[in-house]
Protein backbone atom coordinates (compact mmCIF):
# COMPACT_ATOMS: atom_id res chain seq x y z
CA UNK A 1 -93.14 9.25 9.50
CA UNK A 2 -94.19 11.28 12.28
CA UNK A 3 -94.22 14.84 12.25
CA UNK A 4 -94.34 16.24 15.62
CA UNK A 5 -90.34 13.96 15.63
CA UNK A 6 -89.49 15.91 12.26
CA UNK A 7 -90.46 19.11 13.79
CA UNK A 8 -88.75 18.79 17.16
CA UNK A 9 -85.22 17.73 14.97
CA UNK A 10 -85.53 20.81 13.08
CA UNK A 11 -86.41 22.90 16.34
CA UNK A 12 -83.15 21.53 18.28
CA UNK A 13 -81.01 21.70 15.05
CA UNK A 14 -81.51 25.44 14.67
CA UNK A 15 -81.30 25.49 18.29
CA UNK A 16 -78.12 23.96 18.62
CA UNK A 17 -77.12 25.88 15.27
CA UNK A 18 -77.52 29.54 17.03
CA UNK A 19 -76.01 28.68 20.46
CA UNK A 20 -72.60 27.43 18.41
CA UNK A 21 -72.76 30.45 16.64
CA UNK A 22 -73.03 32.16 19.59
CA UNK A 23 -70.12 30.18 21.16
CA UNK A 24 -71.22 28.45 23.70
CA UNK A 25 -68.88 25.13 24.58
CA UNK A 26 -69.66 22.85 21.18
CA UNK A 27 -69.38 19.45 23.56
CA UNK A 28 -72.20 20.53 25.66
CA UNK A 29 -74.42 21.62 22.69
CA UNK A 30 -74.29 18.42 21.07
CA UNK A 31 -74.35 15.72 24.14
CA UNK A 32 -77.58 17.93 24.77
CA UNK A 33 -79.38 18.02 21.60
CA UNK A 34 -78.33 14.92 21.06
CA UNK A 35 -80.01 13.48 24.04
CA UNK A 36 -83.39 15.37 23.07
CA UNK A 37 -83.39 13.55 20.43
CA UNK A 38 -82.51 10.26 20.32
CA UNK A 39 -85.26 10.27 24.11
CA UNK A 40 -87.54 12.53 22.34
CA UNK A 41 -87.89 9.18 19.29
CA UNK A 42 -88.08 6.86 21.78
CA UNK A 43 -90.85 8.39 23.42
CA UNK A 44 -93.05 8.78 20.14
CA UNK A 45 -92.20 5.39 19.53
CA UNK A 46 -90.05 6.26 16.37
CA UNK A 47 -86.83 4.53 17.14
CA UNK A 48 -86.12 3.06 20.73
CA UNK A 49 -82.90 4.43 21.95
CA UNK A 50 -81.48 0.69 22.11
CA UNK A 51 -82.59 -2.58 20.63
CA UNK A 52 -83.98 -5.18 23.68
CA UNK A 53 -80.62 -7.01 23.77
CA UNK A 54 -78.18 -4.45 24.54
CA UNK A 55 -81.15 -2.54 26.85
CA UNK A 56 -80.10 -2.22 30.53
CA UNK A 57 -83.46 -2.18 31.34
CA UNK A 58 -84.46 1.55 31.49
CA UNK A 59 -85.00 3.88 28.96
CA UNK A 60 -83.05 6.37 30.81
CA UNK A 61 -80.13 4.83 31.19
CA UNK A 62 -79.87 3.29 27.87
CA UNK A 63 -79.49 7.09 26.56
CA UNK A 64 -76.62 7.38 28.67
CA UNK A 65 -75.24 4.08 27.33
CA UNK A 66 -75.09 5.19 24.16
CA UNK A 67 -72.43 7.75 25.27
CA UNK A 68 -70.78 5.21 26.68
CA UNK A 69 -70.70 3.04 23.91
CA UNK A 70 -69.74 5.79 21.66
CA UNK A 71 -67.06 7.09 23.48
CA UNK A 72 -65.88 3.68 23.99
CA UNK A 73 -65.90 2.57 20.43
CA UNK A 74 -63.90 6.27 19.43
CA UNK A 75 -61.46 6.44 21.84
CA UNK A 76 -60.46 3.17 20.76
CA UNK A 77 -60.69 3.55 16.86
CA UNK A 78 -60.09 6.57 15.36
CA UNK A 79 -59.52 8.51 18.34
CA UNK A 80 -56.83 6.88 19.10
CA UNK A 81 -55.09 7.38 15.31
CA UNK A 82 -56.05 10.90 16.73
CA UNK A 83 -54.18 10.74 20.01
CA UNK A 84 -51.28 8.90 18.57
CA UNK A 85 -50.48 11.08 15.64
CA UNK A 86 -51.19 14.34 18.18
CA UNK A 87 -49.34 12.43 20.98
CA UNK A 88 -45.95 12.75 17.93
CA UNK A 89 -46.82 16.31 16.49
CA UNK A 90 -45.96 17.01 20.15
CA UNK A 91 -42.96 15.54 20.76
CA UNK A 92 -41.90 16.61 17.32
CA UNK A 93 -42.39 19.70 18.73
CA UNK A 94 -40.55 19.46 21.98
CA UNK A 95 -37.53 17.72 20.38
CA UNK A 96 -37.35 20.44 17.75
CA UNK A 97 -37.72 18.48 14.37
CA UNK A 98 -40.52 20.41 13.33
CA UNK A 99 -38.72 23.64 13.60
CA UNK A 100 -35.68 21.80 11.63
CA UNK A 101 -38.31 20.48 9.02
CA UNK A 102 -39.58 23.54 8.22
CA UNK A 103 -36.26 25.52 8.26
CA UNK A 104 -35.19 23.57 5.83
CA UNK A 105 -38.66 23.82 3.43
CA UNK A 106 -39.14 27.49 3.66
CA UNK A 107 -36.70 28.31 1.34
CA UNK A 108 -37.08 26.47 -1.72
CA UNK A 109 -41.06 27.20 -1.52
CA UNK A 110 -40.57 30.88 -0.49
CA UNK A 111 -38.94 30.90 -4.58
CA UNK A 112 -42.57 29.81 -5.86
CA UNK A 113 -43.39 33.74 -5.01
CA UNK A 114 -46.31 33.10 -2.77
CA UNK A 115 -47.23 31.27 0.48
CA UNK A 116 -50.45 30.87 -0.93
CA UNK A 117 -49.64 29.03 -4.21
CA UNK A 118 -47.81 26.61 -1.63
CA UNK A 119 -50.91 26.43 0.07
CA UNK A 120 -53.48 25.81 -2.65
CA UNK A 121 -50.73 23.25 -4.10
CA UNK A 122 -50.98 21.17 -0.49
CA UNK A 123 -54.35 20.56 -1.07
CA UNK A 124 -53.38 18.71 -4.87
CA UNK A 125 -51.04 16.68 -3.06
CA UNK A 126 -52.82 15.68 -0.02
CA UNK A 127 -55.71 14.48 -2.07
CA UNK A 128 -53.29 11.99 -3.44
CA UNK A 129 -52.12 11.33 -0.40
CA UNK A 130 -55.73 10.15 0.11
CA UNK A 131 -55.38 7.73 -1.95
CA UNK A 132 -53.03 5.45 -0.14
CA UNK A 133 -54.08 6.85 3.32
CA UNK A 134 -57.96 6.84 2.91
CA UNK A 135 -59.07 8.15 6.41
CA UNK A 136 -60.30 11.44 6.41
CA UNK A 137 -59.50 12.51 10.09
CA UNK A 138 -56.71 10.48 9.98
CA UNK A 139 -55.20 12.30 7.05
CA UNK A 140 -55.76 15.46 8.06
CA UNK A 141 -54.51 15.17 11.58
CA UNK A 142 -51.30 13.69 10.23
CA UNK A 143 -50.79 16.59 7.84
CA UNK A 144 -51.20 18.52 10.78
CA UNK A 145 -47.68 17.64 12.37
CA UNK A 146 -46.11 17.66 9.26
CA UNK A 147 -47.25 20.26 6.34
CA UNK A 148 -49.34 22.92 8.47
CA UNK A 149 -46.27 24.11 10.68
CA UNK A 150 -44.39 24.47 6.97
CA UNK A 151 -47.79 26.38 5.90
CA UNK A 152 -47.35 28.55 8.95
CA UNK A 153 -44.33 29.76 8.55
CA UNK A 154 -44.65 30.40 4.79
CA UNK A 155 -46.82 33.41 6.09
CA UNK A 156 -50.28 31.88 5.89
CA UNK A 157 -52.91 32.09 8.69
CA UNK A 158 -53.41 28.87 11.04
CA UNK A 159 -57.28 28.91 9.98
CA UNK A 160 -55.95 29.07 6.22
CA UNK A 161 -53.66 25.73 6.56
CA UNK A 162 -56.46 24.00 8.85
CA UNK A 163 -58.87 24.95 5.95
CA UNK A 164 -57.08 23.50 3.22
CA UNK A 165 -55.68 20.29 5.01
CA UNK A 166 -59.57 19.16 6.70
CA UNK A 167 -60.54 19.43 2.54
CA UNK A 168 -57.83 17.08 1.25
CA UNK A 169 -59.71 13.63 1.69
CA UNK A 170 -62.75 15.82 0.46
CA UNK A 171 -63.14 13.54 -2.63
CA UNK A 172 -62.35 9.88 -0.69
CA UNK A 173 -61.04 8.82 -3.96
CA UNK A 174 -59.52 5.10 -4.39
CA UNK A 175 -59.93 1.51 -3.65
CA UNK A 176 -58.80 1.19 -0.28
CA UNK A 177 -61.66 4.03 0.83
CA UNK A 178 -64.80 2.09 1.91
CA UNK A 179 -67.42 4.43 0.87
CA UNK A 180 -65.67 3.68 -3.24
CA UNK A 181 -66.21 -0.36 -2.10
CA UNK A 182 -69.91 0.22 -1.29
CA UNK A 183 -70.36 1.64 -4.32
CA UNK A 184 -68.61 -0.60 -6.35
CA UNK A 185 -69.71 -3.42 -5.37
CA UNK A 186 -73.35 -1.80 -5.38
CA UNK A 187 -72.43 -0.85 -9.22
CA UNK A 188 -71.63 -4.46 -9.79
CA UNK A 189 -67.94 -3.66 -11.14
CA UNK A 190 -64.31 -3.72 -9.94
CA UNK A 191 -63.26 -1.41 -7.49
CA UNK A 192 -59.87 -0.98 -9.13
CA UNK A 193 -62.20 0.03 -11.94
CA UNK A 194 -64.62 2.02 -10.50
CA UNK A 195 -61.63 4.19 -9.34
CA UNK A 196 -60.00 4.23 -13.11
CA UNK A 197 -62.54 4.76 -15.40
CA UNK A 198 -64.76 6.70 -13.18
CA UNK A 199 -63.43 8.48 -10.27
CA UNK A 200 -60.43 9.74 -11.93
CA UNK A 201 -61.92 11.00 -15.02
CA UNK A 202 -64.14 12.87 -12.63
CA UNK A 203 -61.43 13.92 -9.64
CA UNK A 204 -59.28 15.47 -12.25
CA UNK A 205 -61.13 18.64 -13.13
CA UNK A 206 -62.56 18.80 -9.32
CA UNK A 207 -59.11 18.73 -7.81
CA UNK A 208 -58.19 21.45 -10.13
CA UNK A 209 -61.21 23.56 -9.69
CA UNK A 210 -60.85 23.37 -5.84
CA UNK A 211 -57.00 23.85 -5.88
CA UNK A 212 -57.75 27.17 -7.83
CA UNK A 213 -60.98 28.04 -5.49
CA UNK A 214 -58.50 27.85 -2.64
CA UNK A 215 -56.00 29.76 -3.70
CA UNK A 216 -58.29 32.98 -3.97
CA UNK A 217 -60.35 32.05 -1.05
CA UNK A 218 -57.57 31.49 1.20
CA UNK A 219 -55.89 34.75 0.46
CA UNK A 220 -58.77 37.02 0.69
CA UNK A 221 -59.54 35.70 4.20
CA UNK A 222 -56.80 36.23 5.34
CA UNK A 223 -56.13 39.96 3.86
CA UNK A 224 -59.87 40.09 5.03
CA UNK A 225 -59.17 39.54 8.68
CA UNK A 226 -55.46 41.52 8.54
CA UNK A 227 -53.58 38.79 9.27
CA UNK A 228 -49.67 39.14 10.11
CA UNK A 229 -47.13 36.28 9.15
CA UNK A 230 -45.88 34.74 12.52
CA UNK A 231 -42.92 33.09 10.33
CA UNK A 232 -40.30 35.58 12.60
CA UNK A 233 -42.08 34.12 15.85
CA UNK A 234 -41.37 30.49 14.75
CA UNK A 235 -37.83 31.35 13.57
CA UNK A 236 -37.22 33.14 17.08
CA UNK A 237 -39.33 30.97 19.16
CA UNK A 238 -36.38 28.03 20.25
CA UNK A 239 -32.76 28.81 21.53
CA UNK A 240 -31.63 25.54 21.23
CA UNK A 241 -31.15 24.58 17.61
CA UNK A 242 -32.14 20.85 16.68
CA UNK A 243 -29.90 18.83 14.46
CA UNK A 244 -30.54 19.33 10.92
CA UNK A 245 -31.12 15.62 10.32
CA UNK A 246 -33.93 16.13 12.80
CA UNK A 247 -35.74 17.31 9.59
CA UNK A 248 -36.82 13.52 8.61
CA UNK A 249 -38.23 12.50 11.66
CA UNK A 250 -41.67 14.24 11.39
CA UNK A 251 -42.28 12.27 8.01
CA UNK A 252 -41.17 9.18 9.34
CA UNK A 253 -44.92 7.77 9.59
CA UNK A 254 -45.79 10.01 6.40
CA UNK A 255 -43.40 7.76 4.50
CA UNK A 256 -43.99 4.26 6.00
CA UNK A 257 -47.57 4.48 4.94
CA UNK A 258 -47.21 5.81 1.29
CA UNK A 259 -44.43 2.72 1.00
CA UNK A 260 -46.58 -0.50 2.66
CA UNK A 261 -49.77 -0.61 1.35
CA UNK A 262 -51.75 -2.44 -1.49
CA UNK A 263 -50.17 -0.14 -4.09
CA UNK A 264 -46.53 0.00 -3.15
CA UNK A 265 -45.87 -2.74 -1.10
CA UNK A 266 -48.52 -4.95 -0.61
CA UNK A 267 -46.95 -8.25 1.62
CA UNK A 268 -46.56 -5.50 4.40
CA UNK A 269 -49.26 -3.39 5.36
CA UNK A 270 -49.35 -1.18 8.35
CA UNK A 271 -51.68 1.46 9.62
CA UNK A 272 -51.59 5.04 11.14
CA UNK A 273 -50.66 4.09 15.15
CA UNK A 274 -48.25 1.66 14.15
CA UNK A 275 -46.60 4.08 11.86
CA UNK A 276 -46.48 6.69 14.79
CA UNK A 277 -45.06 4.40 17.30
CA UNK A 278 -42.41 3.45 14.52
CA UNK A 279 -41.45 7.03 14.30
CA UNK A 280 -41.55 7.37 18.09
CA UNK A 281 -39.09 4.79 18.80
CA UNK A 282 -36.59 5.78 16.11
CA UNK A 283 -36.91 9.86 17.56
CA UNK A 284 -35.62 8.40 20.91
CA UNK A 285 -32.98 6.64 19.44
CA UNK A 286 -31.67 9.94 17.59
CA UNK A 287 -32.15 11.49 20.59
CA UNK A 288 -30.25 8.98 22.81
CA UNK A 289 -27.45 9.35 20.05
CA UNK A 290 -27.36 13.48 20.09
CA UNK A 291 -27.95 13.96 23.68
CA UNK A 292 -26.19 10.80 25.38
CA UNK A 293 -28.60 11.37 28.21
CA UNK A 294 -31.28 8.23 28.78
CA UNK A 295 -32.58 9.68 31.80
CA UNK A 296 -33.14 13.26 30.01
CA UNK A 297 -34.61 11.40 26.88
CA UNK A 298 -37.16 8.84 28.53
CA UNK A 299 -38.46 12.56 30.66
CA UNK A 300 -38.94 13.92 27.38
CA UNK A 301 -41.07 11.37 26.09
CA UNK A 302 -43.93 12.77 28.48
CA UNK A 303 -44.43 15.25 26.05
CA UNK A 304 -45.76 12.59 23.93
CA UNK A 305 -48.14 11.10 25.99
CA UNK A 306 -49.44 14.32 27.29
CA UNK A 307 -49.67 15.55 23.60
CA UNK A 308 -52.53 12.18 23.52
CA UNK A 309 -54.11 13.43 26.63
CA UNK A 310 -54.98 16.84 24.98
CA UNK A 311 -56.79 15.29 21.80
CA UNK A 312 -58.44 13.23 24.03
CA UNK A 313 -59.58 16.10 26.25
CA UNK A 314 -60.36 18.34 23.23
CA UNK A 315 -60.93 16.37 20.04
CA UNK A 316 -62.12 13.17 21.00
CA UNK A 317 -65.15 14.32 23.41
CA UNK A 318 -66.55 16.48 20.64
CA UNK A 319 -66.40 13.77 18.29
CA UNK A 320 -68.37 11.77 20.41
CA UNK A 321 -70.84 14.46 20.92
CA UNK A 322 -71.02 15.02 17.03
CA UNK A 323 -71.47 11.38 17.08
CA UNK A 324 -74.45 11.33 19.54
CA UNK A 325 -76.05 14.26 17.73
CA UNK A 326 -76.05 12.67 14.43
CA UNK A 327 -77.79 9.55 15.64
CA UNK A 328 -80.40 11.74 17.58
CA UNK A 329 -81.08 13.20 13.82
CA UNK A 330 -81.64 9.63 12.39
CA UNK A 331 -83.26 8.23 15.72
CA UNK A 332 -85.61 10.89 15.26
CA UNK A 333 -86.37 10.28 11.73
CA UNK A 334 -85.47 13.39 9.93
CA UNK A 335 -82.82 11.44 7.53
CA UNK A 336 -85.53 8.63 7.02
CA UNK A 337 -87.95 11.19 5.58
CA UNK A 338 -85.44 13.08 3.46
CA UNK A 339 -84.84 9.57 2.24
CA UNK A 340 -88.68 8.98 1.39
CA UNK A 341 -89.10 12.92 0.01
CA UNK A 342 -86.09 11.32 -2.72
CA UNK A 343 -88.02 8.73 -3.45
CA UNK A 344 -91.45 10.58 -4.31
CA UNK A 345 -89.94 12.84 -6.40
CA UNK A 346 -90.71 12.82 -10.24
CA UNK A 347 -87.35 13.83 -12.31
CA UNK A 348 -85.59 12.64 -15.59
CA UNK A 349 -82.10 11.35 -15.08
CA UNK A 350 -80.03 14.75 -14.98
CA UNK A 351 -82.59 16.23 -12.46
CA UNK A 352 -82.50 13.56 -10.50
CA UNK A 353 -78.87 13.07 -10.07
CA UNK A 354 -78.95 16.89 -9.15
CA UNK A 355 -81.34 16.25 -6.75
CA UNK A 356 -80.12 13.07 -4.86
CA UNK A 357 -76.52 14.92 -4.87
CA UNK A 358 -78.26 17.95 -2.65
CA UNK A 359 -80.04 15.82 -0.39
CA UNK A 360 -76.56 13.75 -0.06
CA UNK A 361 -74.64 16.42 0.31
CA UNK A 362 -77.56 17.67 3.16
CA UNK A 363 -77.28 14.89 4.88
CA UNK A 364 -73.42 14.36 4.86
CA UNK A 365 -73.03 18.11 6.07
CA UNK A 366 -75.51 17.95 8.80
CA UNK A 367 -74.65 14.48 10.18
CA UNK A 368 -70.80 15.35 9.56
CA UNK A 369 -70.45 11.76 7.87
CA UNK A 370 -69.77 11.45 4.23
CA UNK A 371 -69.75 7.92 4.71
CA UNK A 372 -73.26 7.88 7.04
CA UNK A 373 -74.48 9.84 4.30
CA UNK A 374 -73.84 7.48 1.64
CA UNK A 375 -74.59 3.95 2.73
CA UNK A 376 -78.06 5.61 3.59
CA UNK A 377 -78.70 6.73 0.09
CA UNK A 378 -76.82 4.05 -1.43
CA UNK A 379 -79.40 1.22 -1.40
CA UNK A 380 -81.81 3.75 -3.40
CA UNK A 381 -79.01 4.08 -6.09
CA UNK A 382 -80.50 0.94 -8.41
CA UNK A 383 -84.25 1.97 -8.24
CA UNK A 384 -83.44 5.24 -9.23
CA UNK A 385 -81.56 4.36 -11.91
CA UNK A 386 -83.67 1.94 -13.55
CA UNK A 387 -87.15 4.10 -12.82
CA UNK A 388 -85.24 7.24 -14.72
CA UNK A 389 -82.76 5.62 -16.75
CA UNK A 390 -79.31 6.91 -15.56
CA UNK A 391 -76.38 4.21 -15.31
CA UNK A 392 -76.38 3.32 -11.78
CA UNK A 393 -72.57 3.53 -11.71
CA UNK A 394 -72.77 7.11 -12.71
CA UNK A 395 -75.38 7.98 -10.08
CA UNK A 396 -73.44 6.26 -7.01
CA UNK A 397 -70.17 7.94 -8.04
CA UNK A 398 -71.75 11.98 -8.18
CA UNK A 399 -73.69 10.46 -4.12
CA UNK A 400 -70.01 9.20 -3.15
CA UNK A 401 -68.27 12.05 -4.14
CA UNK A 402 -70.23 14.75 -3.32
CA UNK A 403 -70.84 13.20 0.01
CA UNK A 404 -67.24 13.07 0.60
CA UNK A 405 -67.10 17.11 -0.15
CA UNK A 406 -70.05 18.04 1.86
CA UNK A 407 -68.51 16.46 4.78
CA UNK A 408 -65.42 18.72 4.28
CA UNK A 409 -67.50 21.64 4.96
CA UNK A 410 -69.05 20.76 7.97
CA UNK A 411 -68.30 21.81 11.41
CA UNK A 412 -69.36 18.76 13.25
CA UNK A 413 -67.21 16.52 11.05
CA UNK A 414 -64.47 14.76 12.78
CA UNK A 415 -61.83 15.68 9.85
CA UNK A 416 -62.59 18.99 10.33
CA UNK A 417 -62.66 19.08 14.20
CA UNK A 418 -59.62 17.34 14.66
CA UNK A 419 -57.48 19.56 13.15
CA UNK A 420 -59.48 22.87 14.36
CA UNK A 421 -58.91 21.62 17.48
CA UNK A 422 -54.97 21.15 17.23
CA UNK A 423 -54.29 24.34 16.25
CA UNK A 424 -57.10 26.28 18.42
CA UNK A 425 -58.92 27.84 15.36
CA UNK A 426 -62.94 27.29 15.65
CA UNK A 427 -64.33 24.73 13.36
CA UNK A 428 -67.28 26.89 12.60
CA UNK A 429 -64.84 29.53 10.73
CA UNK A 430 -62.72 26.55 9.10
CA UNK A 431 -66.24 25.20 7.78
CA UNK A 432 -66.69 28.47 6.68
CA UNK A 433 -63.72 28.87 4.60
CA UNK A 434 -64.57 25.42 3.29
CA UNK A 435 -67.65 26.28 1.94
CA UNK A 436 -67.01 28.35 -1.51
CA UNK A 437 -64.23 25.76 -2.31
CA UNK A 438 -66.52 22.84 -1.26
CA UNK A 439 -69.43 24.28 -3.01
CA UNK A 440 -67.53 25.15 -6.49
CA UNK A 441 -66.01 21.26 -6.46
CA UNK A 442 -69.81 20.10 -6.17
CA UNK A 443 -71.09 21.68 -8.95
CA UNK A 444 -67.32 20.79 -11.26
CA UNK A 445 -68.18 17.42 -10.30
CA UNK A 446 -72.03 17.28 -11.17
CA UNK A 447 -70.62 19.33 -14.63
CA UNK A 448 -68.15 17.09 -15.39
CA UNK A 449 -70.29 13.28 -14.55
CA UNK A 450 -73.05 15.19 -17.02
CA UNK A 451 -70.59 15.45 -19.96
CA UNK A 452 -68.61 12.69 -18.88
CA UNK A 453 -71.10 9.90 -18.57
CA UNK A 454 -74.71 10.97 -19.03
């Protein structure tokens, strides 16, 4: 361990911590500490910035290839699930059927007496939606073009609906999430079963807790910051009504996905661009049909593609530099030694799940990777349970889970900056609202896998 690399990490992360408070462009902050730090461990000679066979030959310029390769390896994964499902909240948006969605929502929600009961209740249901659509970003950005303009024009700030939609993959429940397969297979059971008899039992009074914690949270924000509904500026905002049938089209992807997968229907599967591109091509065909105008309808479909250029633009490059600063944090070593500190430490079994959930849930919010976070810790999960005699099962589910939540809250994860991004609020504030909710799931699930299991 070296400690001149831990003490320049915590130097640049309290660095870059005050100039984002202080608003300075979040892209540049984090390409920049990053940098520091991944050169900074190569020149102690704690981590070289790239193994010998993917060097180009100077130090230098292998920091700068690791942008490249990140930005590479993003824009073509989940950046582009990014771009694609912005690229269709757009043309949703220019062809109206967002507007004719939520016209015809508004109404029987309005009769549940509050927007924010609506609100708190679309976190409940997109955590099930998590189930069957297990990408964090990926979720949220898709709820985006679909529930948040409904949210909206309930009457509930944009920061509100960002807030609660970035927190509903917060628990990454199910078998088709990854992080639940590491630690399954780590447990040495099922997946299917590790989601059954564990994660549910658990998830049940967590989703409930949160739903509640948002519910408050959400509405004294708001009243905090004397917000105004905008629901008469959406209702005002388009002369030219769309078709009512219009209404379907934005759920068009939302619905292909919760039908083929392992669940539903298993012989098909099909995943969040294909979905989109699905829903594109049957938009232009209602279009063709409504306005009999080709020529008009192909123009209009530049909307979509420049709707991809501005998550590319805005999302995408400051995922890539959230990327770059998380590896300068474990290039540098600071993960490694919170790792070791675990390790050293003397606890029973309830202490010591308490304990590895904090550092987890550390790690996951600083790195902005639930999933990073996890498959670090995850390898410990065995020793620890035999040295303080804690079912290992047990143990990996509270690290999973709470990983999962601690992502949720911070501002350099990607399910939280995608959707920050789309509707212009700061991530910093939507991490901010995320934090009491976030914070009272934590401790509902650490409650709950204490009288539950241990």
């Amino acid at each position: 361990m070296s400690f001149l690399g831990i003490a320049i990490a915590i130097l640049v992360l309290l660095g870059a911590g005050g100039m984002i408070f202080k608003k300075y462009k979040a892209q540049a902050v984090f390409l920049g500490a990053g940098l520091i730090m991944i050169i900074a461990a190569h020149l102690l000679g704690i981590t070289p910035i790239l193994s010998e066979e993917k060097s180009t030959g100077f130090w230098l310029i292998d920091a700068f290839d690791v942008i490249r390769s990140s930005l590479s390896s993003t824009a073509s994964g989940l950046g582009m699930i990014i771009m694609s499902v912005g690229g269709y909240a757009t043309y949703m948006d220019h062809i109206g059927a967002g507007e004719a969605m939520v016209k015809i929502c508004i109404n029987p929600l309005k009769k549940l007496g509050s927007p924010y009961i609506v609100l708190a209740l679309a976190y409940t249901v997109g955590q099930i939606l998590n189930i069957f659509i297990p990408s964090a970003a990926g979720l949220a950005i898709l709820l985006m073009a679909t529930i948040y303009p409904v949210l909206v024009s309930l009457g509930v700030s944009p920061i509100a609906a960002v807030s609660v939609i970035t927190t509903t993959a917060c628990l990454d429940l199910g078998p088709a999430s990854g992080a639940s397969n590491i630690a399954s297979e780590t447990a040495g059971i099922s997946a299917m079963n590790y989601f059954v008899k564990y994660q549910m039992m658990v998830a049940i009074p967590v989703i409930i807790v949160i739903t509640i914690a948002h519910y408050f949270i959400q509405k004294y924000a708001d009243k905090k910051m004397n917000f105004i509904s905008v629901e008469k500026v959406m209702e005002e905002k388009r002369k030219e009504k769309a078709p009512v049938v219009y209404a379907v089209l934005p759920l068009i992807p939302l619905l292909l996905l919760l039908v083929f997968n392992e669940f539903v229907i298993s012989t098909i599967s099909i995943d969040v661009i294909t979905a989109m591109l699905i829903g594109l091509f049957v938009s232009i065909l209602f279009e063709i049909a409504v306005k009999r105008n080709v020529r008009e309808v192909f123009k209009g479909m530049q909307s979509y593609f420049d709707g991809m250029g501005k998550q590319f633009a805005t999302v995408i490059t400051l995922i890539v530099a959230a990327g770059l600063f998380a590896k300068g944090l474990q290039s540098i070593g600071l993960i490694d030694a919170i790792i070791n500190h675990a390790q050293n430490l003397g606890f029973g079994a309830a202490p010591m799940t308490v304990i590895m959930v904090a550092i987890i849930s550390a790690t996951a919010f600083v790195t902005g990777s639930g999933n990073a976070a996890f498959v670090s810790f995850a390898a410990l999960a065995p020793v620890i349970s035999e040295s303080f005699h804690v079912d290992v099962v047990v143990l990996l589910m509270a690290m999973q889970l709470a990983a999962g939540i601690a992502r949720s809250f911070s501002p350099v994860a990607s399910c939280v900056i995608a959707p920050s991004a789309y509707a212009d609020v700061p991530a910093l504030d939507v991490a901010r609202r995320n934090l009491i909710p976030m914070i009272a799931g934590i401790v509902v699930l650490v409650i709950a896998d204490f009288v539950l299991f241990l």
